[in-house]
N, C-alpha and C. Protein backbone atom coordinates (compact mmCIF):
# COMPACT_ATOMS: atom_id res chain seq x y z
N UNK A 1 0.83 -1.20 0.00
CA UNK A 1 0.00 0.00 0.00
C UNK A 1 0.87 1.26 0.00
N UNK A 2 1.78 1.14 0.91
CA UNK A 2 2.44 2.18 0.66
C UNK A 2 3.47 2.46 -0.23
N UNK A 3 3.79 1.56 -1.27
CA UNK A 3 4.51 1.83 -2.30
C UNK A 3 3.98 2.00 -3.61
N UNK A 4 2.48 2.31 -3.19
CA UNK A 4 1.59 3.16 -4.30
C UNK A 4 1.53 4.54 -4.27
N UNK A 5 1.44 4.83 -2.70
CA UNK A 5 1.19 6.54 -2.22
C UNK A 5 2.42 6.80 -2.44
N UNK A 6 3.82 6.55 -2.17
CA UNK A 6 4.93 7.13 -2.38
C UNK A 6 5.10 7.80 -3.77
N UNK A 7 4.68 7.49 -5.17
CA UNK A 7 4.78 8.04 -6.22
C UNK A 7 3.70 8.96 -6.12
N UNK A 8 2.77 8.76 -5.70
CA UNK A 8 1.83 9.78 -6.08
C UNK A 8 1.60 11.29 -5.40
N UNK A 9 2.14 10.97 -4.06
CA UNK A 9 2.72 11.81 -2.91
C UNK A 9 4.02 12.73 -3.48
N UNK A 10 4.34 12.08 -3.96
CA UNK A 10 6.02 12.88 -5.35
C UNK A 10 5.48 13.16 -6.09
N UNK A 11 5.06 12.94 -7.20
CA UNK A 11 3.85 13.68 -8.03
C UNK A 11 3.30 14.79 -8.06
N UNK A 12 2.34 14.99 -6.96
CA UNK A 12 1.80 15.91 -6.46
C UNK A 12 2.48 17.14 -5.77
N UNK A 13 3.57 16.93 -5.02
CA UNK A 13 4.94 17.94 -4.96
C UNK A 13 5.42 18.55 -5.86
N UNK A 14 5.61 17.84 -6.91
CA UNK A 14 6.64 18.14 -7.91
C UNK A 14 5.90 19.20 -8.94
N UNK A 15 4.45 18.84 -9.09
CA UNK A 15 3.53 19.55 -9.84
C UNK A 15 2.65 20.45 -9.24
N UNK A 16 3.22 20.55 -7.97
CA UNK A 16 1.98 21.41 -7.40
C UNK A 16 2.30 22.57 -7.36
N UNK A 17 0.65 23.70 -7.81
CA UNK A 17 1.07 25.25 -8.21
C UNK A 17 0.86 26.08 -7.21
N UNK A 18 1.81 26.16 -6.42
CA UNK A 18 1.73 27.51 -5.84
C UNK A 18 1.10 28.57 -5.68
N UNK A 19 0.72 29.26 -4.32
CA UNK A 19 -0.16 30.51 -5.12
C UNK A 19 0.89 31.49 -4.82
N UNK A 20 0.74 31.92 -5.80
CA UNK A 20 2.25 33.33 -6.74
C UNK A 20 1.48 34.69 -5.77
N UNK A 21 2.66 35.02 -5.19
CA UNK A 21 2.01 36.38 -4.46
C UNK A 21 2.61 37.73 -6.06
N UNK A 22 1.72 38.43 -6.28
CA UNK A 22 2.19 39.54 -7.13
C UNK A 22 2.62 41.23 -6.79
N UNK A 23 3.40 41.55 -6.21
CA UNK A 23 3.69 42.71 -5.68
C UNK A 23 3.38 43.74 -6.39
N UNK A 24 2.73 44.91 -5.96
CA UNK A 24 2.25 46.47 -6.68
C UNK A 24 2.74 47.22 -5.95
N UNK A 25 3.91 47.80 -6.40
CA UNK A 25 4.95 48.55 -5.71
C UNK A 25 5.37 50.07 -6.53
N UNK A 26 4.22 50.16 -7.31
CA UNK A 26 4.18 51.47 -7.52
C UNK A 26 2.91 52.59 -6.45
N UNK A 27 3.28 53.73 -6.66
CA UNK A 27 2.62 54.59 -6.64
C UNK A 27 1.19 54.88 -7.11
N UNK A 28 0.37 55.39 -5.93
CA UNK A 28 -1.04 55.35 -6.80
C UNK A 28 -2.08 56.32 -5.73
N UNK A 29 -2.77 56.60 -6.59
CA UNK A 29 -3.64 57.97 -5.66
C UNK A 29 -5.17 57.22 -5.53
N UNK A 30 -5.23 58.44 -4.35
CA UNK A 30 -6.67 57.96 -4.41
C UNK A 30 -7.29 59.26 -4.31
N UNK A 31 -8.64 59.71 -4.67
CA UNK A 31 -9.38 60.73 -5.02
C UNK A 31 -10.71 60.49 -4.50
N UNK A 32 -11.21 61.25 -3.28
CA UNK A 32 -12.62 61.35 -2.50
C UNK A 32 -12.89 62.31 -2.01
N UNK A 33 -14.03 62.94 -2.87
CA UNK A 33 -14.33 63.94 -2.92
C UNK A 33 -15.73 64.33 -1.64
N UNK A 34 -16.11 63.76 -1.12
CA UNK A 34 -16.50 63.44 0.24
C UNK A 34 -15.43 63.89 1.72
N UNK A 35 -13.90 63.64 1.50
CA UNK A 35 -13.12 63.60 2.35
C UNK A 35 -12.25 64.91 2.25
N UNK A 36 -12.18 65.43 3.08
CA UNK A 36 -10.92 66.59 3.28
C UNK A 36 -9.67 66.10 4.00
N UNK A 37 -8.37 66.10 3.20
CA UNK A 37 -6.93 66.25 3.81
C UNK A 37 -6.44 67.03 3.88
N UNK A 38 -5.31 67.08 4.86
CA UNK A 38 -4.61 67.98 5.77
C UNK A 38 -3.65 68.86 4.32
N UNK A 39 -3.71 69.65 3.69
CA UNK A 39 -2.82 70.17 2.55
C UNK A 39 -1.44 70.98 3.53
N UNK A 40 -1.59 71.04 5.12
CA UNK A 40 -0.72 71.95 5.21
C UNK A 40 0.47 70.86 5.40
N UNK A 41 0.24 69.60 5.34
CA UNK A 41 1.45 68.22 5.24
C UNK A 41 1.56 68.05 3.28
N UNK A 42 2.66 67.83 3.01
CA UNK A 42 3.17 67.73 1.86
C UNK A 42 3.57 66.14 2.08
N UNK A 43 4.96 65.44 2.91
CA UNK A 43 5.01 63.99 2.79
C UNK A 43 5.05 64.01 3.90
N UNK A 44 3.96 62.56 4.01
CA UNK A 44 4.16 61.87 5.78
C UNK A 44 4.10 60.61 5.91
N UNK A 45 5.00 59.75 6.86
CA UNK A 45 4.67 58.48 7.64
C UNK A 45 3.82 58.51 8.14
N UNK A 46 3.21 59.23 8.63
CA UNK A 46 2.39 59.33 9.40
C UNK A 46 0.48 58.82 8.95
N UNK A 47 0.71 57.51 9.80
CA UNK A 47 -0.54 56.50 9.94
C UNK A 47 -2.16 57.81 9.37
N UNK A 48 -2.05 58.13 7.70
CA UNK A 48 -3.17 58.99 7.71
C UNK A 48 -4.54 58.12 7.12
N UNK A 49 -4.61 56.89 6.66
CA UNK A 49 -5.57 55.69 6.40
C UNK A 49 -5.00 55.03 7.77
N UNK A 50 -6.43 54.53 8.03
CA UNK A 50 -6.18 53.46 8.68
C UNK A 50 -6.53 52.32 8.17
N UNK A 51 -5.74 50.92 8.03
CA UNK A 51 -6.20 50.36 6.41
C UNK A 51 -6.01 48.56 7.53
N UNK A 52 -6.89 47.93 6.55
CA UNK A 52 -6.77 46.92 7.07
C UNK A 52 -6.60 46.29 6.09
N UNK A 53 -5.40 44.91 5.43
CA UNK A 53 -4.73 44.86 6.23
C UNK A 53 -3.36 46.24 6.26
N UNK A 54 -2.65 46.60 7.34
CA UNK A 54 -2.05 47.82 7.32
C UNK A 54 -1.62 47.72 6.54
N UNK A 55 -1.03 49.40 6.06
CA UNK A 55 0.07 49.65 5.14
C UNK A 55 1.41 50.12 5.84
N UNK A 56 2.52 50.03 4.62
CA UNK A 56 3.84 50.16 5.09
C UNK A 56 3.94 51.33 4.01
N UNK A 57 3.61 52.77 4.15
CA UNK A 57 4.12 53.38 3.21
C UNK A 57 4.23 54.61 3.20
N UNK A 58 4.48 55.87 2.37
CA UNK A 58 4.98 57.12 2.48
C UNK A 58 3.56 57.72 1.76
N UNK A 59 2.75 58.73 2.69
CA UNK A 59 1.18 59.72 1.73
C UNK A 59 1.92 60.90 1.83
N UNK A 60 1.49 61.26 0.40
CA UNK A 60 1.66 62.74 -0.35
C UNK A 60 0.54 63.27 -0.66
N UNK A 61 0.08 64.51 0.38
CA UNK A 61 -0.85 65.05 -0.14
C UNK A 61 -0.94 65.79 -1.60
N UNK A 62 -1.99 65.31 -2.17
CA UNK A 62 -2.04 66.56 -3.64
C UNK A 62 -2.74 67.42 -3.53
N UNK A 63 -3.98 67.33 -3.10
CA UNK A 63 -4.79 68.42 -3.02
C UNK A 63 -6.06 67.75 -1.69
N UNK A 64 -6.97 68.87 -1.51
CA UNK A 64 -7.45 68.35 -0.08
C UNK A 64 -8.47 67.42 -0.06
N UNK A 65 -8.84 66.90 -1.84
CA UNK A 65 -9.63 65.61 -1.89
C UNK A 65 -8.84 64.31 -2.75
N UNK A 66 -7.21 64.71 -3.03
CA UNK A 66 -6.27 63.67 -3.49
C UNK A 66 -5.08 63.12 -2.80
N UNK A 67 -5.23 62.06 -2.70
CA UNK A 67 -3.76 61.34 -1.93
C UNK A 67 -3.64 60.68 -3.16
N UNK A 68 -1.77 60.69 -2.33
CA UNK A 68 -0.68 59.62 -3.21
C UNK A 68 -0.30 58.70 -2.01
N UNK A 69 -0.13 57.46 -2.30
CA UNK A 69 0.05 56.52 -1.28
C UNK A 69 1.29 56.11 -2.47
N UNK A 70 2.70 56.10 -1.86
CA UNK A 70 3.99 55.29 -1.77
C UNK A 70 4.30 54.17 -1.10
N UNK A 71 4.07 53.50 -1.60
CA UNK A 71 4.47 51.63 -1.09
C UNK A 71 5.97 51.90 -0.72
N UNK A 72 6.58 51.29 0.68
CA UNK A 72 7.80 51.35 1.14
C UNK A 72 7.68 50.03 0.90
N UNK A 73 6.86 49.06 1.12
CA UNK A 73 6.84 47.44 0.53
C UNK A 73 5.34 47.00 -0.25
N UNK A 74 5.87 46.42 -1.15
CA UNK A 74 4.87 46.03 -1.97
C UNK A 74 3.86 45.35 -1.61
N UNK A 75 3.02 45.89 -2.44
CA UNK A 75 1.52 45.42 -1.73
C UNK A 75 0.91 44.51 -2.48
N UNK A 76 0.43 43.33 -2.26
CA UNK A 76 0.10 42.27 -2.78
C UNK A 76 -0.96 42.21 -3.12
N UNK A 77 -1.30 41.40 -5.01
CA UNK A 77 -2.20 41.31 -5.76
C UNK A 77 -3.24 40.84 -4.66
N UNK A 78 -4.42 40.64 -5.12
CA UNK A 78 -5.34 39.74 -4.82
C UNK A 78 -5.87 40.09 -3.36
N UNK A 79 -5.56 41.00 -2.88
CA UNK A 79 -5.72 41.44 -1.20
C UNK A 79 -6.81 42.50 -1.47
N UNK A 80 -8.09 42.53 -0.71
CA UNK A 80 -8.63 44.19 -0.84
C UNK A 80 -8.24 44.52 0.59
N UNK A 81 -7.28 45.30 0.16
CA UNK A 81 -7.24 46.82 1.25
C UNK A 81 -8.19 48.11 1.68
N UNK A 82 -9.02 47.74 2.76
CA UNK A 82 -9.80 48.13 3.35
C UNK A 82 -9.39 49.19 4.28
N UNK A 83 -10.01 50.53 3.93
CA UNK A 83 -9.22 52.01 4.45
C UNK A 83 -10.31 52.83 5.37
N UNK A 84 -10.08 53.68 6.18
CA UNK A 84 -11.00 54.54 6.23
C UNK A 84 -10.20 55.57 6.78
N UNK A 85 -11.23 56.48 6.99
CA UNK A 85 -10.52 57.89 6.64
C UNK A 85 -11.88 58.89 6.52
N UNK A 86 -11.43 59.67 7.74
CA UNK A 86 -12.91 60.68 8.31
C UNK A 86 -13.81 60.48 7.99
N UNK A 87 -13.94 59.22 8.65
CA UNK A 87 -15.61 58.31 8.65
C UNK A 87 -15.76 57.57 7.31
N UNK A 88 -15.12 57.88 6.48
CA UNK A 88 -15.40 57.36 4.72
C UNK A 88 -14.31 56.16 4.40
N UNK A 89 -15.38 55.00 4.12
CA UNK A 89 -14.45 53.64 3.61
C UNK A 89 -13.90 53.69 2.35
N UNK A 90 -12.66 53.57 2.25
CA UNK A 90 -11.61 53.34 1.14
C UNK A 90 -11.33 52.30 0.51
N UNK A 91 -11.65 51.36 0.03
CA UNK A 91 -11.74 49.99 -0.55
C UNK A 91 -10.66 50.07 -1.98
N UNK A 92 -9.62 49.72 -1.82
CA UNK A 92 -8.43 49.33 -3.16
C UNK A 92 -7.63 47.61 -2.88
């Protein structure tokens, strides 16, 4: 018996697909026109989403209904990042 499962047990290793994490490690804004930001900050660390799951990254204000969010680590495909931000949910 068990020198049936041994090949097939190898088999299944050898061919098995992974799930591929895809990193998005660019730059990207977000625009809510509902929400007012702080314009008198230009760049901050500073925790301004609170995002679940967190982020690791650098916000640039553009204007007081546009952010730039800078990934310090890439943020992975297939995840929704769940934000909020003066009462208003951010969903990317």
């Amino acid at each position: 018996m068990l020198k049936r499962l041994i090949p097939i047990l190898i088999t299944s290793i050898i061919y098995a697909n992974p799930t591929q994490i895809v990193a998005l490690n660019e730059p990207f804004e977000i625009e809510n026109n509902s929400s007012v930001f702080n314009t008198d900050l230009s760049y901050t660390y500073n925790e301004i989403l609170k995002c679940n799951p967190k982020l690791d990254v650098v916000y640039k204000i553009e204007s007081i209904h546009k952010l730039k969010i800078i990934p310090k680590k890439p943020l992975k495909s297939g995840t929704d990042y769940q934000c909020k931000y003066d009462g208003n949910k951010i969903i990317f």
